[in-house]
C-alpha atoms as a PDB file:
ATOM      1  CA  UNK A   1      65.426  78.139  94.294  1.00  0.00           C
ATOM      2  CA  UNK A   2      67.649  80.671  92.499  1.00  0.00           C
ATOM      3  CA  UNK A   3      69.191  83.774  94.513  1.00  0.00           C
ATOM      4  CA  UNK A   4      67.584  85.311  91.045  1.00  0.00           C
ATOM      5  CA  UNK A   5      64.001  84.769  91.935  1.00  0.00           C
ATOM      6  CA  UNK A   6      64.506  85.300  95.800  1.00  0.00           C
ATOM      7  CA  UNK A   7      65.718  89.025  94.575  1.00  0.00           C
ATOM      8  CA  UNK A   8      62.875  89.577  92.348  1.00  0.00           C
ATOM      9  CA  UNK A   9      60.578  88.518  95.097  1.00  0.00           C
ATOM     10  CA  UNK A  10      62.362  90.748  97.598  1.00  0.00           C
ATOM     11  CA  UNK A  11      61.945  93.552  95.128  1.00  0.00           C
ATOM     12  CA  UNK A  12      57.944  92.834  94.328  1.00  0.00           C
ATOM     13  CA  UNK A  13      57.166  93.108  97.732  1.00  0.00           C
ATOM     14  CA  UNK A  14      59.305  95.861  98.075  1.00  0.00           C
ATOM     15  CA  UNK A  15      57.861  97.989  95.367  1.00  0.00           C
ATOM     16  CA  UNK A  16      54.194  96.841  95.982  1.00  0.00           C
ATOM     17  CA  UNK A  17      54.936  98.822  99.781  1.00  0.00           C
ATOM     18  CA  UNK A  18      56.150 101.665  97.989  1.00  0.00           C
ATOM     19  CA  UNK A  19      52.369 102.206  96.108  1.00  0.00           C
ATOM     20  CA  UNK A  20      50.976 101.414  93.063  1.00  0.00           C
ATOM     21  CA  UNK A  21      51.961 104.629  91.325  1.00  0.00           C
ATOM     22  CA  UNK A  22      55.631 103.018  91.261  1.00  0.00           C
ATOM     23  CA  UNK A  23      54.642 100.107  90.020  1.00  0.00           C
ATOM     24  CA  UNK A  24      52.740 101.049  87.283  1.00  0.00           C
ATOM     25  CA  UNK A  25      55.251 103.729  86.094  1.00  0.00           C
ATOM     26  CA  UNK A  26      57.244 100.462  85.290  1.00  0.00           C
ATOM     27  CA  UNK A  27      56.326  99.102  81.526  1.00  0.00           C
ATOM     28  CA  UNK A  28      54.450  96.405  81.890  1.00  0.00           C
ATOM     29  CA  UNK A  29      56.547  93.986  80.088  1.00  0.00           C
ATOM     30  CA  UNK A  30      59.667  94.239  82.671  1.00  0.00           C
ATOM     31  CA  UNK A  31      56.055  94.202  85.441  1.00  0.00           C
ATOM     32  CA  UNK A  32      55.036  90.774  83.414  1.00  0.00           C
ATOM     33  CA  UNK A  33      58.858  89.544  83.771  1.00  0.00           C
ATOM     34  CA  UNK A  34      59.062  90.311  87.582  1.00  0.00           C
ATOM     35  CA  UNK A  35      56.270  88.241  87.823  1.00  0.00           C
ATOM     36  CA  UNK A  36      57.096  85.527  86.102  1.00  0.00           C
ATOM     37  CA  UNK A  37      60.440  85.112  87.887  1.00  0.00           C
ATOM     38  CA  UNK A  38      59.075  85.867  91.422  1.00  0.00           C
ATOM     39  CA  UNK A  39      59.312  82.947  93.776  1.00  0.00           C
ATOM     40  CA  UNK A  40      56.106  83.633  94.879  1.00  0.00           C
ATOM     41  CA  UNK A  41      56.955  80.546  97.807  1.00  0.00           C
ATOM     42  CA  UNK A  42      59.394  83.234  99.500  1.00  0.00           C
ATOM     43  CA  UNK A  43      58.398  84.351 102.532  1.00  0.00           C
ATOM     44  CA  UNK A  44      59.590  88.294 102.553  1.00  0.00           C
ATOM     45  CA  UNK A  45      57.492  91.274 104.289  1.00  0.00           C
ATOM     46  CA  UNK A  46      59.135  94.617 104.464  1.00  0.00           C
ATOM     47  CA  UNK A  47      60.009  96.227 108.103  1.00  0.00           C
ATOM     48  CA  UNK A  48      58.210  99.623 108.093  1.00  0.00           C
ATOM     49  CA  UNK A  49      60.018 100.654 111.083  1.00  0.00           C
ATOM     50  CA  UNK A  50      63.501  99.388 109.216  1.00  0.00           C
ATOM     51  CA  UNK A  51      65.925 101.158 106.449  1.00  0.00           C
ATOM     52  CA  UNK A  52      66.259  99.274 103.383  1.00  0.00           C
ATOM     53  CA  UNK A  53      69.833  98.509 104.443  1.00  0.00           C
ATOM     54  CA  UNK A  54      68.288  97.189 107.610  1.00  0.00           C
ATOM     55  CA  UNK A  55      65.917  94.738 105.715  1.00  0.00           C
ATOM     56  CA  UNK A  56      68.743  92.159 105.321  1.00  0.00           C
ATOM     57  CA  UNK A  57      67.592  91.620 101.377  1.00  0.00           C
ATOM     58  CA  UNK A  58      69.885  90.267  98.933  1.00  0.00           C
ATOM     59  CA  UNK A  59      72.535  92.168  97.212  1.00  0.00           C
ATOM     60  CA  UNK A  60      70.532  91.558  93.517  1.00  0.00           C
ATOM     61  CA  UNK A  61      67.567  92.854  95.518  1.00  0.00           C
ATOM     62  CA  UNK A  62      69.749  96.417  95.399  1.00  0.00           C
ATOM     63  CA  UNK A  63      70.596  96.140  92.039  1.00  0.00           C
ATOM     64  CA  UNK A  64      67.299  95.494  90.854  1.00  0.00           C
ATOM     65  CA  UNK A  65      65.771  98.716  92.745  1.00  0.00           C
ATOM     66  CA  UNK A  66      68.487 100.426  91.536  1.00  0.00           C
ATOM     67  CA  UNK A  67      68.265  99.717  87.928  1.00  0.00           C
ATOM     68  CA  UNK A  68      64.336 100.413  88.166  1.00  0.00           C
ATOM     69  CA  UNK A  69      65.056 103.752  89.870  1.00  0.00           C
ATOM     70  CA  UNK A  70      67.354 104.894  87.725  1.00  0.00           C
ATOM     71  CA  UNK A  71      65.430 104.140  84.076  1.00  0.00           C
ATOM     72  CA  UNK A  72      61.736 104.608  85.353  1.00  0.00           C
ATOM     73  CA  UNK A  73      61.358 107.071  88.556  1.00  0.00           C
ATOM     74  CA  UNK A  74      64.151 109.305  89.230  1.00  0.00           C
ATOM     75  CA  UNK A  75      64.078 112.893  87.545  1.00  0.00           C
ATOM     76  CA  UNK A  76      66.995 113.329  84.488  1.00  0.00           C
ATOM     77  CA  UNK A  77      69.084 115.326  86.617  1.00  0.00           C
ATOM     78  CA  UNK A  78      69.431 112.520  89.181  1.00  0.00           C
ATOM     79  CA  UNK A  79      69.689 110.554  86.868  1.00  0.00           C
ATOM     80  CA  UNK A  80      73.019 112.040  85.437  1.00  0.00           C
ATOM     81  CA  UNK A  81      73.782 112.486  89.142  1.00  0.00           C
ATOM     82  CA  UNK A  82      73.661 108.458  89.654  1.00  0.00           C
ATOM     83  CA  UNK A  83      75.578 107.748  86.932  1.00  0.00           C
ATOM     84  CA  UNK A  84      78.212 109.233  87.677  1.00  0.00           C
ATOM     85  CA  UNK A  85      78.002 107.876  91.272  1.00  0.00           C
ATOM     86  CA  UNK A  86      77.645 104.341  89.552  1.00  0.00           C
ATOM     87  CA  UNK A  87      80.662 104.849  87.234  1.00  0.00           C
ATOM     88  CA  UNK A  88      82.797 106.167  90.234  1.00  0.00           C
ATOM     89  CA  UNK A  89      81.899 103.287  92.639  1.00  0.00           C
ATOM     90  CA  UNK A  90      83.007 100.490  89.418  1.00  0.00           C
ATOM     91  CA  UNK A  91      85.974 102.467  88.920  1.00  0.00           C
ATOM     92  CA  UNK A  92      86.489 101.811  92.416  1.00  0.00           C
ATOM     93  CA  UNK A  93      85.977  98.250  92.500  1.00  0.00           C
ATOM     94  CA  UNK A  94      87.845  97.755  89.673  1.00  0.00           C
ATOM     95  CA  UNK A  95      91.099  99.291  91.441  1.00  0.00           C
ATOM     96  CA  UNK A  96      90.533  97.198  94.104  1.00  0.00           C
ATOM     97  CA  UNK A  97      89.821  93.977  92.024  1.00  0.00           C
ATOM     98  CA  UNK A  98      93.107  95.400  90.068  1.00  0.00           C
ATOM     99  CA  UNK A  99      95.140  95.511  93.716  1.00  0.00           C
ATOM    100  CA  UNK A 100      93.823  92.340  94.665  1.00  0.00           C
ATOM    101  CA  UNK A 101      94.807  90.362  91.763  1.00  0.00           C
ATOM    102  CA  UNK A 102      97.723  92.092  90.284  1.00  0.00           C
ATOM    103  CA  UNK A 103      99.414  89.935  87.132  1.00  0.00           C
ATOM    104  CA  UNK A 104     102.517  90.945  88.441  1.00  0.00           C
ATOM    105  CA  UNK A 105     102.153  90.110  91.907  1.00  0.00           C
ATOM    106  CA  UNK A 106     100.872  86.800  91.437  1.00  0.00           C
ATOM    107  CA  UNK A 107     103.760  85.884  89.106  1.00  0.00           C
ATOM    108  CA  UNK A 108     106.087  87.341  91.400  1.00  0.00           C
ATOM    109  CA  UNK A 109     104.700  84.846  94.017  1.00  0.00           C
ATOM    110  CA  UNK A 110     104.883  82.107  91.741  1.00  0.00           C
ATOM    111  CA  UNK A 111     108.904  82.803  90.551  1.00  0.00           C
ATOM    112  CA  UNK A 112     108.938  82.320  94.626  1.00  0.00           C
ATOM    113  CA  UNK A 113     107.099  79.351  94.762  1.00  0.00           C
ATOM    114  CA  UNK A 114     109.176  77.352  91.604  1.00  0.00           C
ATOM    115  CA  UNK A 115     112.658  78.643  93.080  1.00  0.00           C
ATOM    116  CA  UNK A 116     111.385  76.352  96.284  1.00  0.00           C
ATOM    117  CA  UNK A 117     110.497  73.353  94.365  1.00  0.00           C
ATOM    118  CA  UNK A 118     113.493  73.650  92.203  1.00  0.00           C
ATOM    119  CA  UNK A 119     115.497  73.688  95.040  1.00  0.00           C
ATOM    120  CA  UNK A 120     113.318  71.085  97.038  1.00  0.00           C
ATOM    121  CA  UNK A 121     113.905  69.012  94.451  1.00  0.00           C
ATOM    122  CA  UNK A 122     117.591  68.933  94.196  1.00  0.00           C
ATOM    123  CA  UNK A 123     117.818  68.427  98.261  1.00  0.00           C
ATOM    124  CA  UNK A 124     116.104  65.778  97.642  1.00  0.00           C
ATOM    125  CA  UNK A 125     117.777  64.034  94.833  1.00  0.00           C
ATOM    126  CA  UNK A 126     121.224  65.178  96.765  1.00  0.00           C
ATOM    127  CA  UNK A 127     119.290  63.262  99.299  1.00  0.00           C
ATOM    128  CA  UNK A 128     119.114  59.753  97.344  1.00  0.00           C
ATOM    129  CA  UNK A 129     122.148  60.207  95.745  1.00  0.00           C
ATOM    130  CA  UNK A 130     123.635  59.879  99.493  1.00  0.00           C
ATOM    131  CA  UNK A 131     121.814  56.768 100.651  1.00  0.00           C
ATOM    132  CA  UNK A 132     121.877  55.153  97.039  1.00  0.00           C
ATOM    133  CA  UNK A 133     125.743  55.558  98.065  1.00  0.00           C
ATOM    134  CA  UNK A 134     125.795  53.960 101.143  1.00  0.00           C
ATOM    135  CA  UNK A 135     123.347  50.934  99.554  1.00  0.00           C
ATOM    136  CA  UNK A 136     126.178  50.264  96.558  1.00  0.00           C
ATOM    137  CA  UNK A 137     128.850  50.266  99.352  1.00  0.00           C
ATOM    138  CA  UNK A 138     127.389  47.772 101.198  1.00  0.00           C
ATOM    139  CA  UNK A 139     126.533  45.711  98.560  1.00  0.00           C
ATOM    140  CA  UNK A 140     129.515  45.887  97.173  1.00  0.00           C
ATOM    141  CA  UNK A 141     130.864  44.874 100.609  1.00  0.00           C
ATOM    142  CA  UNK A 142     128.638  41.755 100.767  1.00  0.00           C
ATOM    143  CA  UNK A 143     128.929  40.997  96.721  1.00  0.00           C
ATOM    144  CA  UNK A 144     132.686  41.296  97.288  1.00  0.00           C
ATOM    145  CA  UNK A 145     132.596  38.847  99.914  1.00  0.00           C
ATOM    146  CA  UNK A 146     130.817  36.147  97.980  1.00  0.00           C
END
């Protein structure tokens, strides 16, 4: 069962609640396409007494009502009004994606993390170069011997 179809579901029901005159303001061919992706097996009634934020509904279920409000029910003046809204909250999220996962940072970090395995390395090599030492001296002490 795809989050996909859960949202679509979420949003029927949703919408259906709302009355019939939103429903049929949307063209029928998105209606047909709700429809068909519906998992009609879902199990969701809407809380009357509940916000929509309250409803605990996916985060698709948003986007969906939001898309549908802002092409088929809201006036043209909240429309613009939205859109800007919209563009300001991606611009958002894309600083903080940007922040998040800076280029620079995460090279930085990895300069960091190759200077340690560089030097690992030659601690460790200093490391067998010792005891291979010690091993040829007392070999040599025994193969001396012989």
């Amino acid at each position: 069962m795809s989050d996909y179809s859960i949202a679509m579901q979420e949003s029927y029901k949703i919408i259906k609640k709302m009355g019939n005159e939103y429903f049929s303001i949307i063209p029928s061919e998105v209606r047909k396409k709700i429809e068909e992706i519906r998992n009609k097996d879902y199990k969701f009634e809407y809380d009357e007494n509940k916000t929509l934020e309250e409803q605990n509904i996916q985060k698709e279920t948003f986007e969906i009502l939001s898309y549908l409000n802002l092409m088929y029910w809201c006036e043209p003046e909240e429309k613009e009004s939205l859109l800007k809204i919209y563009k300001e909250n991606f611009k958002k999220e894309e600083e903080q994606k940007r922040l998040k996962y800076n280029p620079d940072k995460i090279f930085e970090n990895n300069n960091i993390q190759i200077n340690t395995q560089e030097t690992a390395l030659v601690k460790q090599d200093e490391h067998q170069s010792f005891w291979k030492k010690i091993i040829d001296k007392i070999k040599s002490l025994f193969i001396g011997k012989t």
